[in-house]
Protein backbone atom coordinates (compact mmCIF):
# COMPACT_ATOMS: atom_id res chain seq x y z
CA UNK A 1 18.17 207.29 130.12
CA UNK A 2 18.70 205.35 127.31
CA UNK A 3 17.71 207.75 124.88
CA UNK A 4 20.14 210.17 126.44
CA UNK A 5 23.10 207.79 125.78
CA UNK A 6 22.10 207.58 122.35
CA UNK A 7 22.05 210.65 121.67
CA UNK A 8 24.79 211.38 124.03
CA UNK A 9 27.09 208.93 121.53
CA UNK A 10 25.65 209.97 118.34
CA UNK A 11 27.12 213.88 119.54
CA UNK A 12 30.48 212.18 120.36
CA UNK A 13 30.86 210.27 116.88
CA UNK A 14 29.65 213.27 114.94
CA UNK A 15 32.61 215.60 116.72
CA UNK A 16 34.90 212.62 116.27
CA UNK A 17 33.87 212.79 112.31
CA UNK A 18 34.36 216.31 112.47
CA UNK A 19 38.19 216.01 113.07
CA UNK A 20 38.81 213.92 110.31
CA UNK A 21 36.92 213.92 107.60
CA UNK A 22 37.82 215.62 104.66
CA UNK A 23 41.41 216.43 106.48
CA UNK A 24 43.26 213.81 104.11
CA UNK A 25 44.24 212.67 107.74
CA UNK A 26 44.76 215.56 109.69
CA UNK A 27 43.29 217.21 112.65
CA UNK A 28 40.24 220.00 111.85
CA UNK A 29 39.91 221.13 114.47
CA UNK A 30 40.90 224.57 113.41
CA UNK A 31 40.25 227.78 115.57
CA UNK A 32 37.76 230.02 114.70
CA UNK A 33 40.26 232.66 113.09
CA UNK A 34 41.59 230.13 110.50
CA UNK A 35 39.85 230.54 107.35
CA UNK A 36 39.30 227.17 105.99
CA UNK A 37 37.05 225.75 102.71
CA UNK A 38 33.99 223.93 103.79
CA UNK A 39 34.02 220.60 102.06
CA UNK A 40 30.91 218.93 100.22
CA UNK A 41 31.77 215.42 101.49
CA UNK A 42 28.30 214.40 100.83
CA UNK A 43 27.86 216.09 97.86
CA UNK A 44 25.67 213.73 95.66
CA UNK A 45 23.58 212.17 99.16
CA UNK A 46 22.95 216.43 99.59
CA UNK A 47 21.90 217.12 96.68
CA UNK A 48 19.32 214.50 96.12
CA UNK A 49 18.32 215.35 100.01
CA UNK A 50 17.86 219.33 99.02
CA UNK A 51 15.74 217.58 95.77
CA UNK A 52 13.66 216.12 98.41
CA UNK A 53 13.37 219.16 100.34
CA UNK A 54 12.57 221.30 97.07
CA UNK A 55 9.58 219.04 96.12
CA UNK A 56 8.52 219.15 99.94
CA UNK A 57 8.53 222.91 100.06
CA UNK A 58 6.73 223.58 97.12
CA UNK A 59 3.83 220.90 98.35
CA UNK A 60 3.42 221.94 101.55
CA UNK A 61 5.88 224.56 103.51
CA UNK A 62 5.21 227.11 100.60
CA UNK A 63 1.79 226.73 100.67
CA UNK A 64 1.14 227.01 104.47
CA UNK A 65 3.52 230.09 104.25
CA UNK A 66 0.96 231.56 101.95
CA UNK A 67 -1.89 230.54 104.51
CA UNK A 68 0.36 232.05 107.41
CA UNK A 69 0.84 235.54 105.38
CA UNK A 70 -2.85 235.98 104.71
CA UNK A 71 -3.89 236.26 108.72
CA UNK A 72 -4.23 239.17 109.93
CA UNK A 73 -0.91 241.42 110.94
CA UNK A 74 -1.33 240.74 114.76
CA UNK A 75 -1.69 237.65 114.30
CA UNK A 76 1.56 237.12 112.32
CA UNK A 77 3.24 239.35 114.70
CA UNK A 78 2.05 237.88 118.51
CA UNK A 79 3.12 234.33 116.42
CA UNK A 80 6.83 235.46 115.34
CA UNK A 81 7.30 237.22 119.20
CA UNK A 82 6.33 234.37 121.30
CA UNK A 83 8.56 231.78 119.01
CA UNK A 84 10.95 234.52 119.47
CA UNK A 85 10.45 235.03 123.05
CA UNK A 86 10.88 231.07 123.57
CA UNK A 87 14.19 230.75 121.47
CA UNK A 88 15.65 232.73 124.76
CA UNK A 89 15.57 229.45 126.16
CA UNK A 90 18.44 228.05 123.75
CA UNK A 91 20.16 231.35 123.74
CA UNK A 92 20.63 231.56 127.42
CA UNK A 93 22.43 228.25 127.95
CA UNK A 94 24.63 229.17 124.90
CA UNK A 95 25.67 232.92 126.13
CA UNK A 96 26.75 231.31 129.84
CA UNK A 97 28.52 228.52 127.69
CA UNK A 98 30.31 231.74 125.93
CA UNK A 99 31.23 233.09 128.74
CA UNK A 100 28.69 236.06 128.46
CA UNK A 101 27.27 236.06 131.28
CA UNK A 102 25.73 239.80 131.21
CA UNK A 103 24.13 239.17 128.13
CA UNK A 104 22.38 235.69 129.95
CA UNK A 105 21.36 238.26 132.59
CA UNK A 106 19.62 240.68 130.18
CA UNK A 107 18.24 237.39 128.33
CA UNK A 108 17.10 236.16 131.69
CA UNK A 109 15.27 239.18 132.34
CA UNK A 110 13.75 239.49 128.47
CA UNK A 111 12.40 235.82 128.89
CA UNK A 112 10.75 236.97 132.35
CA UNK A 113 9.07 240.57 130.74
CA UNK A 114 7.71 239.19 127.72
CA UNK A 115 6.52 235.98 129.17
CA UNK A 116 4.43 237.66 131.94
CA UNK A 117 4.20 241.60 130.68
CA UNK A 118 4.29 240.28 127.02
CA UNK A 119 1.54 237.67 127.57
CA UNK A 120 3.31 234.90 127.36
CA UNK A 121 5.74 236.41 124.26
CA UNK A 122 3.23 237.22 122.08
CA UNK A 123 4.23 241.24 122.74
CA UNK A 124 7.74 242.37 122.82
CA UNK A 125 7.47 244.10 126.12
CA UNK A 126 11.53 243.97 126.83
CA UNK A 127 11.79 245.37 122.99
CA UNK A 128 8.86 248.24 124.49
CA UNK A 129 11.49 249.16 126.88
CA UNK A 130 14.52 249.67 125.92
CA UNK A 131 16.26 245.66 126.19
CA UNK A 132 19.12 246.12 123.58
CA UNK A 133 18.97 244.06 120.34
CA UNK A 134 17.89 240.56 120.86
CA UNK A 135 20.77 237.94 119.32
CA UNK A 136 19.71 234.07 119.09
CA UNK A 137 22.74 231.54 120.04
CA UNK A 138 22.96 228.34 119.43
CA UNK A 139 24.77 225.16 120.13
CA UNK A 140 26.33 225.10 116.98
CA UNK A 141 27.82 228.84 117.57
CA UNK A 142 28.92 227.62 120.90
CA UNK A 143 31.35 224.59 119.40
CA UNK A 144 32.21 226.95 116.68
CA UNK A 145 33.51 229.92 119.69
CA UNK A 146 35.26 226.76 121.62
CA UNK A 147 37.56 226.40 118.09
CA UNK A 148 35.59 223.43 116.66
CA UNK A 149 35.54 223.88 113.21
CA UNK A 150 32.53 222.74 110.69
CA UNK A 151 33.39 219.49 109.36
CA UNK A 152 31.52 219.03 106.07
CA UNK A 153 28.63 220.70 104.66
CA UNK A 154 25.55 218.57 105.27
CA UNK A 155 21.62 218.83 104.15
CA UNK A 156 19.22 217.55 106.46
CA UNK A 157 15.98 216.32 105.05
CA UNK A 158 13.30 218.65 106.08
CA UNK A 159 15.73 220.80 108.07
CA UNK A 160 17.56 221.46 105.23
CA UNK A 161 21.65 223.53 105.38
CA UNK A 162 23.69 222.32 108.29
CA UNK A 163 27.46 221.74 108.94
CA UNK A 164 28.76 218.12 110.96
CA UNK A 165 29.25 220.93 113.69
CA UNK A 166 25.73 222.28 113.63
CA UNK A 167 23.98 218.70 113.95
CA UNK A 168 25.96 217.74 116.51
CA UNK A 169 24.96 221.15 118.34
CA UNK A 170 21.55 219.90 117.77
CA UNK A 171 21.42 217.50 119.29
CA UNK A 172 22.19 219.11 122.73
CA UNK A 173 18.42 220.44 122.48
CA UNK A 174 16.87 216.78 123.41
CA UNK A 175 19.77 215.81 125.75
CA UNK A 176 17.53 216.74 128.63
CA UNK A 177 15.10 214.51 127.63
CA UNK A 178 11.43 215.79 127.93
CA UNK A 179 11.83 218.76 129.88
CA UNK A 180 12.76 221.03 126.96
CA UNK A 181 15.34 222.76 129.48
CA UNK A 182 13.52 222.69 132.21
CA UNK A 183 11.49 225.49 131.91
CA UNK A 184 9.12 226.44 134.00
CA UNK A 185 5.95 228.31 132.41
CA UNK A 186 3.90 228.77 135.78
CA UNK A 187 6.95 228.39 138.68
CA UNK A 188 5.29 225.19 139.71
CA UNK A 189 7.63 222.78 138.00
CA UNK A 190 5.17 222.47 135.23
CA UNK A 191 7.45 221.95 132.25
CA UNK A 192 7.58 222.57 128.44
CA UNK A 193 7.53 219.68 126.62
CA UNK A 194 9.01 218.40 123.47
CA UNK A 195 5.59 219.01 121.80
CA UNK A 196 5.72 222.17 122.25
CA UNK A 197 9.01 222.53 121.09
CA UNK A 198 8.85 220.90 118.05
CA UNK A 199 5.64 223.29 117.63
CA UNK A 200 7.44 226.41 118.01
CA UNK A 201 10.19 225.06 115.58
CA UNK A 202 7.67 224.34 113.04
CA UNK A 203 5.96 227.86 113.37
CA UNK A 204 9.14 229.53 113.69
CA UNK A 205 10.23 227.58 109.87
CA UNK A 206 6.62 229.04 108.57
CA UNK A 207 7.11 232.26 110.10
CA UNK A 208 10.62 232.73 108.48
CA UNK A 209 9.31 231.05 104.64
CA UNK A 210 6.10 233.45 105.03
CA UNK A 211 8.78 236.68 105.46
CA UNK A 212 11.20 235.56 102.29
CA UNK A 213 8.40 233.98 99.65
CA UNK A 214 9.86 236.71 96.85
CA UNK A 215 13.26 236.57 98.49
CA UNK A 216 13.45 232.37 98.04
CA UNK A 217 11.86 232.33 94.70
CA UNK A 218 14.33 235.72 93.23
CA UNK A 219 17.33 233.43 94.46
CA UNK A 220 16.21 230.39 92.56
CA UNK A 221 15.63 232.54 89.79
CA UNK A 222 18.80 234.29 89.57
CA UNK A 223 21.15 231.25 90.50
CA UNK A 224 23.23 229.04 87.65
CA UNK A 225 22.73 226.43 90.58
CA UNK A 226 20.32 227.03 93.22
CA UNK A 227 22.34 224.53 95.87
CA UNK A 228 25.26 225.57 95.54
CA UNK A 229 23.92 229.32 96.15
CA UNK A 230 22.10 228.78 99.04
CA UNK A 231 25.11 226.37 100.70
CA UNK A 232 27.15 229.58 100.40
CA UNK A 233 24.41 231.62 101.91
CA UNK A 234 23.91 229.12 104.83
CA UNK A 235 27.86 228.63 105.16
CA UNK A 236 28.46 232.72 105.42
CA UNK A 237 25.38 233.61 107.66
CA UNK A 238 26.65 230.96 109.90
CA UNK A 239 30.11 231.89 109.84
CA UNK A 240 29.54 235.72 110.51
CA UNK A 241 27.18 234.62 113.66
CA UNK A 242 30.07 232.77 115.09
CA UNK A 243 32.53 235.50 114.83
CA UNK A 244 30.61 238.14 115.65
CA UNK A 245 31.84 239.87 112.83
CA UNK A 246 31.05 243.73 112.10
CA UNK A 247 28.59 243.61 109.14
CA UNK A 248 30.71 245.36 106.04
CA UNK A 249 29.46 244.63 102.39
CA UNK A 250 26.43 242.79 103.07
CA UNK A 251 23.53 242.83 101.04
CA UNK A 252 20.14 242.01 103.38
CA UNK A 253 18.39 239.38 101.35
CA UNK A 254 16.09 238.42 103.58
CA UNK A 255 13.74 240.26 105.81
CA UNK A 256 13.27 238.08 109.06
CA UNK A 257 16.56 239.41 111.24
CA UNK A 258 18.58 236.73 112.90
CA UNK A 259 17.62 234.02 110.76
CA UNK A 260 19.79 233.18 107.30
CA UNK A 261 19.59 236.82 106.20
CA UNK A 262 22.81 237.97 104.97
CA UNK A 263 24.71 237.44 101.22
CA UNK A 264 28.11 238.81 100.32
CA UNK A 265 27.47 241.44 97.87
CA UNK A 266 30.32 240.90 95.42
């Protein structure tokens, strides 16, 4: 309980920031529609943090990445389905929170097929027949369709490109303490737990760096400054999945869908 009211708090101070800072003392809260610069508030404390998160990458997340891409196809495949497959249980909350409830129905029912037909994800059954096009939502698109705007740009260490908006979505993942949403995996209240969250969050990061080795290191290569690059990456891929916006002249740069894909080709 406590925990909760931690966390609970930390979500209220971090929308409260979001209002003001960088506003020179006016309200942020702008609506999705207004087209607003992103401030680096944080620029020097983000820059040493995506240092930090460089040196960790190349030590160990590029490395296991490697490891990861040498199994066997299957393998990689069953992997990057069932984290897939359990990500429905963030996007679910998120399109009933957005007021799509028909997509939560065909989500519902997705979650169900692959779980039991899909043994336990690891097949895309629902993709097998016919479910239209899978679209991940988060809690951080959810504040961003309510009007809440991004606050400043932020790196998290390990984590890495996030918004004031984003982390405070976060944060609505743990607010049900260890149930990770109460999911049942065998209808007899036996839940998933943190554990395995924080597993499938991990696989899904060394899924996604396994699919974009060439696609990270042509970036870096090609960049006058490699942060500032990939902030405008992270800041456009998350502002075309809040608005749902029609894909026009965008260059695919990387190759897992859904996850920090898209570059303006200009």
């Amino acid at each position: 309980m406590l925990r909760k009211l931690i966390i609970l708090t930390i979500s209220i101070f971090l929308l409260i920031f979001n209002a003001n800072a960088g506003s020179d003392g006016k309200l942020s809260l702008e609506k999705n529609e207004e087209k607003k610069q992103i401030k680096d508030c944080f620029e020097k404390l983000n820059r040493a943090t995506f240092s930090f998160n460089q040196g960790l990458d190349k030590a160990i997340i590029k490395p296991l990445a490697e490891g990861y891409r040498n199994l066997p196809d299957p393998i990689q495949r069953g992997t990057s389905n069932a984290v897939k497959n359990l990500s429905n249980l963030i996007t679910i909350p998120n399109n009933v929170l957005q007021g799509d409830i028909k997509t939560a129905i065909i989500n519902t029912a997705r979650l169900a097929v692959n779980t039991t037909i899909g043994l336990l994800g690891t097949i895309d059954a629902a993709n097998k027949m016919g479910f239209p096009k899978y679209e991940k939502e988060d809690y951080g698109q959810t504040l961003g369709a309510w009007g809440i705007g991004p606050g400043c740009y932020i790196v998290l260490p390990v984590l890495g490109p996030s918004t004031v908006r984003d982390t405070a979505g976060s944060f609505a993942n743990v607010l049900g303490g260890d149930p990770w949403y109460n999911a049942s995996v065998h209808g007899n209240n036996e839940f998933l737990s943190e554990s395995v969250y924080i597993a499938s969050k991990a696989l899904s990061g060394i899924d996604f760096r396994a699919n974009n080795i060439e696609s990270f290191e042509n970036l870096e290569k090609n960049s006058i400054d490699f942060y500032a690059s990939v902030k405008s990456l992270y800041l456009q891929d998350r502002e075309n999945k809040i608005k749902n916006n029609q894909r026009g002249n965008i260059e695919v740069l990387y190759t897992e869908e859904q996850d920090w894909e898209e570059i303006d080709n200009k």
